[in-house]
N, C-alpha and C. Protein backbone atom coordinates (compact mmCIF):
# COMPACT_ATOMS: atom_id res chain seq x y z
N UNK A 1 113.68 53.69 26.18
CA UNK A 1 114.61 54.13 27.20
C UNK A 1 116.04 54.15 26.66
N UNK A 2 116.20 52.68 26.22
CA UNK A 2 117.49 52.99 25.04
C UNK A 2 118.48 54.47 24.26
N UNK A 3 117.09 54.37 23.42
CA UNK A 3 116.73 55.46 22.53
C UNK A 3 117.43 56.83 23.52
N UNK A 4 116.54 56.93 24.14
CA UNK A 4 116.91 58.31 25.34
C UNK A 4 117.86 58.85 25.58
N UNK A 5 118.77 57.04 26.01
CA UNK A 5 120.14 57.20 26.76
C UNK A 5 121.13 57.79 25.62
N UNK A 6 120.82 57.61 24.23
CA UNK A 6 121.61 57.09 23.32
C UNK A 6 121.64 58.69 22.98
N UNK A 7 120.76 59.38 22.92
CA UNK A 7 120.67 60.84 22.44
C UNK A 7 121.10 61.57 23.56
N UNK A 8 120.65 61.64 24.30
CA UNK A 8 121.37 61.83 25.69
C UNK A 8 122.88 62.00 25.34
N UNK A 9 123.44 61.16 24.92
CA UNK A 9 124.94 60.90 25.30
C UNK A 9 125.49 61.79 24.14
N UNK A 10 124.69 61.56 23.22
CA UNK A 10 124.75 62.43 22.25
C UNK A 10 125.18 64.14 22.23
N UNK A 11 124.23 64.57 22.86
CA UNK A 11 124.30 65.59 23.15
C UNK A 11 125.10 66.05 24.19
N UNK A 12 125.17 65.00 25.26
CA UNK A 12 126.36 65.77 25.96
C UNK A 12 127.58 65.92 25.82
N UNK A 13 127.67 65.07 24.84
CA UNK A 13 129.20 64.36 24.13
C UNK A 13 129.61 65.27 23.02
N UNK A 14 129.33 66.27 22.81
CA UNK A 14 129.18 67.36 21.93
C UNK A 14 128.95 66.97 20.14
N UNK A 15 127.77 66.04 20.05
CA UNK A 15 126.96 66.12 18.80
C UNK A 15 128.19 64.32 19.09
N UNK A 16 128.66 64.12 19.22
CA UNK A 16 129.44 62.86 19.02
C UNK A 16 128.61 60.94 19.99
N UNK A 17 127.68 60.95 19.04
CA UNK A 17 127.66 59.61 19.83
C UNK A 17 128.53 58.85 20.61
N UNK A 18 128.51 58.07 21.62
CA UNK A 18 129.37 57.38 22.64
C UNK A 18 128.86 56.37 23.26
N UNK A 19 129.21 54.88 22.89
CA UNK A 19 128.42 53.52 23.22
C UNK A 19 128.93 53.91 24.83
N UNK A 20 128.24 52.98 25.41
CA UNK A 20 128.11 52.55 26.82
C UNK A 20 129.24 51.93 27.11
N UNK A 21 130.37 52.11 27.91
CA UNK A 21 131.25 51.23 28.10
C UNK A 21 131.73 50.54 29.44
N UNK A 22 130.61 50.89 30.18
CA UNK A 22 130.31 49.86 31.64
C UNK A 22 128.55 49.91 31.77
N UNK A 23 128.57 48.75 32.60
CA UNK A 23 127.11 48.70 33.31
C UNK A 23 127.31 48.29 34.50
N UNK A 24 126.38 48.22 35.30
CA UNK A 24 126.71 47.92 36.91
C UNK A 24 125.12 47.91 37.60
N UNK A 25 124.98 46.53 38.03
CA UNK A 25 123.69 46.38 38.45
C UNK A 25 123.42 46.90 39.97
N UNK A 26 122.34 47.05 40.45
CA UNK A 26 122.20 47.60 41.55
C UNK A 26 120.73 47.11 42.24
N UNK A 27 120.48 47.56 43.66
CA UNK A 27 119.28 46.92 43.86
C UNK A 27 118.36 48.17 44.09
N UNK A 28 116.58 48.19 43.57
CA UNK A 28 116.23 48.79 43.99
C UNK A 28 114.94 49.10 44.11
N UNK A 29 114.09 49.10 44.89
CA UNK A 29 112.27 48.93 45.43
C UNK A 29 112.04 48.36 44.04
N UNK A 30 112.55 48.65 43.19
CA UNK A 30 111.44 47.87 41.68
C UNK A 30 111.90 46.18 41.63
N UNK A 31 113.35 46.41 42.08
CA UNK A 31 114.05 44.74 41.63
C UNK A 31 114.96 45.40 41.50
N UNK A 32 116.29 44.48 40.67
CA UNK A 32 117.56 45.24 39.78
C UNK A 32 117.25 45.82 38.99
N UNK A 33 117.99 46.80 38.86
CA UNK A 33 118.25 47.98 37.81
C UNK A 33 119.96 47.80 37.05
N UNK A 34 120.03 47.95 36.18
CA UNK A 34 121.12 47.77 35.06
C UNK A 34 121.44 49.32 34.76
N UNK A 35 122.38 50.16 35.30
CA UNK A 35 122.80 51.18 34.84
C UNK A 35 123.73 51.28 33.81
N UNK A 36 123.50 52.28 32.54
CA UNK A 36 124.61 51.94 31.52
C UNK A 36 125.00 53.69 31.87
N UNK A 37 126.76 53.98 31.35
CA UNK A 37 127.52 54.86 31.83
C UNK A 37 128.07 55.03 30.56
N UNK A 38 128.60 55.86 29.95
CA UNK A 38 129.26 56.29 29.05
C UNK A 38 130.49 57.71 29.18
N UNK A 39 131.22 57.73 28.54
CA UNK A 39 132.09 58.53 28.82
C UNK A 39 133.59 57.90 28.66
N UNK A 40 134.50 58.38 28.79
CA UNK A 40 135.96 58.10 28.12
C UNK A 40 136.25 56.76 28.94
N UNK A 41 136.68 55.43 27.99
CA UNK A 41 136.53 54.46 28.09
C UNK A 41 137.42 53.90 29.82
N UNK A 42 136.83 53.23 30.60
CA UNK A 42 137.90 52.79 31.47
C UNK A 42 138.01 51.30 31.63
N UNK A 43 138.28 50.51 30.82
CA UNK A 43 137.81 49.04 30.53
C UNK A 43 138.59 48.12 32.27
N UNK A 44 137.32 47.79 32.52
CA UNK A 44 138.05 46.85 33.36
C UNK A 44 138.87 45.63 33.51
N UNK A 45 139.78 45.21 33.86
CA UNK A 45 141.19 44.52 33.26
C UNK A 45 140.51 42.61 33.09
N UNK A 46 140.95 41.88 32.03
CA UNK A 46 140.49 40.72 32.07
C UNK A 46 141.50 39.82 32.94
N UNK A 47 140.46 39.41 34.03
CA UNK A 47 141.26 38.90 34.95
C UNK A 47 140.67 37.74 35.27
N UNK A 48 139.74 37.50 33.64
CA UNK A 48 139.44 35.71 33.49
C UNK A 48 138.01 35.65 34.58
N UNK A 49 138.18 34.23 34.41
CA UNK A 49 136.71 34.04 35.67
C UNK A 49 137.15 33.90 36.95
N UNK A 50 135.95 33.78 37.38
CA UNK A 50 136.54 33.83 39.23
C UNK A 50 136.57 32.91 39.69
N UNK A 51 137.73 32.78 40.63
CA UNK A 51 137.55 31.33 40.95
C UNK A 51 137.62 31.55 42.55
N UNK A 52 136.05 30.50 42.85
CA UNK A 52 136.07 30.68 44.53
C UNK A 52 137.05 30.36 45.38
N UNK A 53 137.76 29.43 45.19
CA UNK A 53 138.80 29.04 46.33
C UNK A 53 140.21 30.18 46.39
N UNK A 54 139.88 31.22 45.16
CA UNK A 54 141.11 31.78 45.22
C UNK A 54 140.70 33.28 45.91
N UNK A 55 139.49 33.44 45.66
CA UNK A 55 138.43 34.31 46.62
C UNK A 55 138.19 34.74 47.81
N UNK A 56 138.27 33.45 48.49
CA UNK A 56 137.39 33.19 49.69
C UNK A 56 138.79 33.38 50.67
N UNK A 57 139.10 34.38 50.82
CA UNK A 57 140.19 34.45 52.02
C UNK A 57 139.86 33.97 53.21
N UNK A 58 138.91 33.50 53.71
CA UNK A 58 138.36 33.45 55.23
C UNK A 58 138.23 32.06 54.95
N UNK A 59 137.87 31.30 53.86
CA UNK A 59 137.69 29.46 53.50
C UNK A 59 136.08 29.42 54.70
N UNK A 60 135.54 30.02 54.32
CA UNK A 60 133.75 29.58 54.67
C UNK A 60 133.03 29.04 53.51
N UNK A 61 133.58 29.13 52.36
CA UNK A 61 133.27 28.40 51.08
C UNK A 61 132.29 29.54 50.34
N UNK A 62 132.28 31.15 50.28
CA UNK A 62 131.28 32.00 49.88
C UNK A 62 132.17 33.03 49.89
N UNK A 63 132.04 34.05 48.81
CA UNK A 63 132.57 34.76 48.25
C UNK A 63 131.90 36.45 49.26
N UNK A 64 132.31 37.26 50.02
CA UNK A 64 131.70 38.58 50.35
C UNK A 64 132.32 39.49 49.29
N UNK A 65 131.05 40.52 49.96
CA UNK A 65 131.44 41.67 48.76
C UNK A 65 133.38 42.26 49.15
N UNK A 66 133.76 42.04 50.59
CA UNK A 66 135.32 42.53 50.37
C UNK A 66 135.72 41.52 49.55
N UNK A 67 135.81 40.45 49.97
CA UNK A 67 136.28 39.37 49.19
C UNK A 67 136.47 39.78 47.21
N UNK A 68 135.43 40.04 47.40
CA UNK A 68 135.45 39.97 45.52
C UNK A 68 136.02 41.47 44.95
N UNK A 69 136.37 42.14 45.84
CA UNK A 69 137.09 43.25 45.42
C UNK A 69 138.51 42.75 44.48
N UNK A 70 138.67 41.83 45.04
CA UNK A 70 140.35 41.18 44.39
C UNK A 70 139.62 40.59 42.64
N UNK A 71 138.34 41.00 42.24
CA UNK A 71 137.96 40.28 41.20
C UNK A 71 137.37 41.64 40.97
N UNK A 72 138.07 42.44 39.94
CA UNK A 72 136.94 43.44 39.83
C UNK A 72 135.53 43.69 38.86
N UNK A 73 135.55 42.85 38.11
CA UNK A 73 133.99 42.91 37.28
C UNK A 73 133.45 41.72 38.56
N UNK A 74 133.53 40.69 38.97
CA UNK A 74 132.74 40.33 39.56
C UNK A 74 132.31 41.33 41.22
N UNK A 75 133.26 42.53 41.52
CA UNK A 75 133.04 43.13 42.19
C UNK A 75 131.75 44.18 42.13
N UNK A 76 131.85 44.89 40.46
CA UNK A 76 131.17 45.30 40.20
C UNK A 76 129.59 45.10 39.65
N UNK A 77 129.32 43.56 39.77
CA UNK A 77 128.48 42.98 39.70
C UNK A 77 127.87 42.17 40.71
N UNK A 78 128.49 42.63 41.85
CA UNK A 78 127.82 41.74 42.97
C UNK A 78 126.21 41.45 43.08
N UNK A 79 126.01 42.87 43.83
CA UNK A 79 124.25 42.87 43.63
C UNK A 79 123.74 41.92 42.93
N UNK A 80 124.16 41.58 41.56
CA UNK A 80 122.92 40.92 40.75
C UNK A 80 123.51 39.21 40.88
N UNK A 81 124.76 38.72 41.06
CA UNK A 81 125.51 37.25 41.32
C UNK A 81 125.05 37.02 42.47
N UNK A 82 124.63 38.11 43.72
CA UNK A 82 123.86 37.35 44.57
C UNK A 82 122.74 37.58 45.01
N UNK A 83 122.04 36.07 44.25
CA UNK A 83 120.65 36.02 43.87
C UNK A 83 119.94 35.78 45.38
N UNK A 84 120.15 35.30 46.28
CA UNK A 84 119.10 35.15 47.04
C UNK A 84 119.59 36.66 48.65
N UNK A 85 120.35 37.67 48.00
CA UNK A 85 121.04 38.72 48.79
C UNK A 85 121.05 38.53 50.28
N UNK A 86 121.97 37.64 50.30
CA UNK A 86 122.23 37.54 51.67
C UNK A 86 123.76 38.06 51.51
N UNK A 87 124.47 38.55 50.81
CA UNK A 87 125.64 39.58 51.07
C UNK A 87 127.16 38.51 50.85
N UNK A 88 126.37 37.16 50.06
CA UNK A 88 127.54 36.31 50.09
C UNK A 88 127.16 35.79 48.95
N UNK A 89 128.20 35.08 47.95
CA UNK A 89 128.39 34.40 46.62
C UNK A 89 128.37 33.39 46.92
N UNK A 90 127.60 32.21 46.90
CA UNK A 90 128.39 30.63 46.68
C UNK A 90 128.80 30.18 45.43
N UNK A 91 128.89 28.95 45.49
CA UNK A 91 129.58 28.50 44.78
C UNK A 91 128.61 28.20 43.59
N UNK A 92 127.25 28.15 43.92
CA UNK A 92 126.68 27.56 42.87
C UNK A 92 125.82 29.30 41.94
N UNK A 93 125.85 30.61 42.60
CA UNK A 93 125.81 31.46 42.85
C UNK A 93 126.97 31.80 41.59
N UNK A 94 128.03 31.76 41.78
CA UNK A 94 129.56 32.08 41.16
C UNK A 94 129.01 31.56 40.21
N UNK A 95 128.74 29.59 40.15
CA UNK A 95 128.62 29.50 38.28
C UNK A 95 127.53 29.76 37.60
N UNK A 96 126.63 30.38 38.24
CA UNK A 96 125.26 30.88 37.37
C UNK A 96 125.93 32.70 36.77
N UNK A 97 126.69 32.93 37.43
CA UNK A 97 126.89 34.15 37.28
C UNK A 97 128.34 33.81 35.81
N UNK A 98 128.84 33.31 36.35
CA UNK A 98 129.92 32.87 35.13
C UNK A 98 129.39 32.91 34.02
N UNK A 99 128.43 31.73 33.83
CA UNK A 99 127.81 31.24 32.97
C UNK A 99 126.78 32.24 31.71
């Protein structure tokens, strides 16, 4: 599948290979799916790890998907940081995902 993506990009990229420079998990009837994207780089800004208390605007102690907009790779990784998808991050949730 690799392989695929890699020629793929190839060719659309006019004969010019082009690594993957985001992924973004998602949910779907199989489980998660890991989409890789390629195309002119848009690196998302390092804005360090996340930290829940600085997160949690509402102080229920759990991170929502608005919430983590102010974190944007952990935004873009929600789906897969929350493991039991109930639509909220905890805390113990946050450091498996850190980690």
């Amino acid at each position: 599948m690799r392989t695929t993506l890699f020629i793929l990009a190839a060719l659309l990229g006019g004969g010019t290979l082009q690594a993957a420079d985001q992924t973004k998990t998602i949910k779907s009837p199989e489980g998660r799916t890991t989409i890789l994207t390629w195309g002119p780089a848009h690196p998302l800004p390092d804005q360090g790890e996340p930290v829940l208390t600085q997160l949690d605007r509402n102080g229920d102690g759990q991170i929502s998907l608005t919430e983590a907009e102010a974190h944007r790779l952990l935004h873009s990784d929600f789906d897969y940081a929350d493991l039991n998808d109930d639509g909220q991050i905890s805390a113990a949730e946050l450091a498996r995902w850190v980690d």
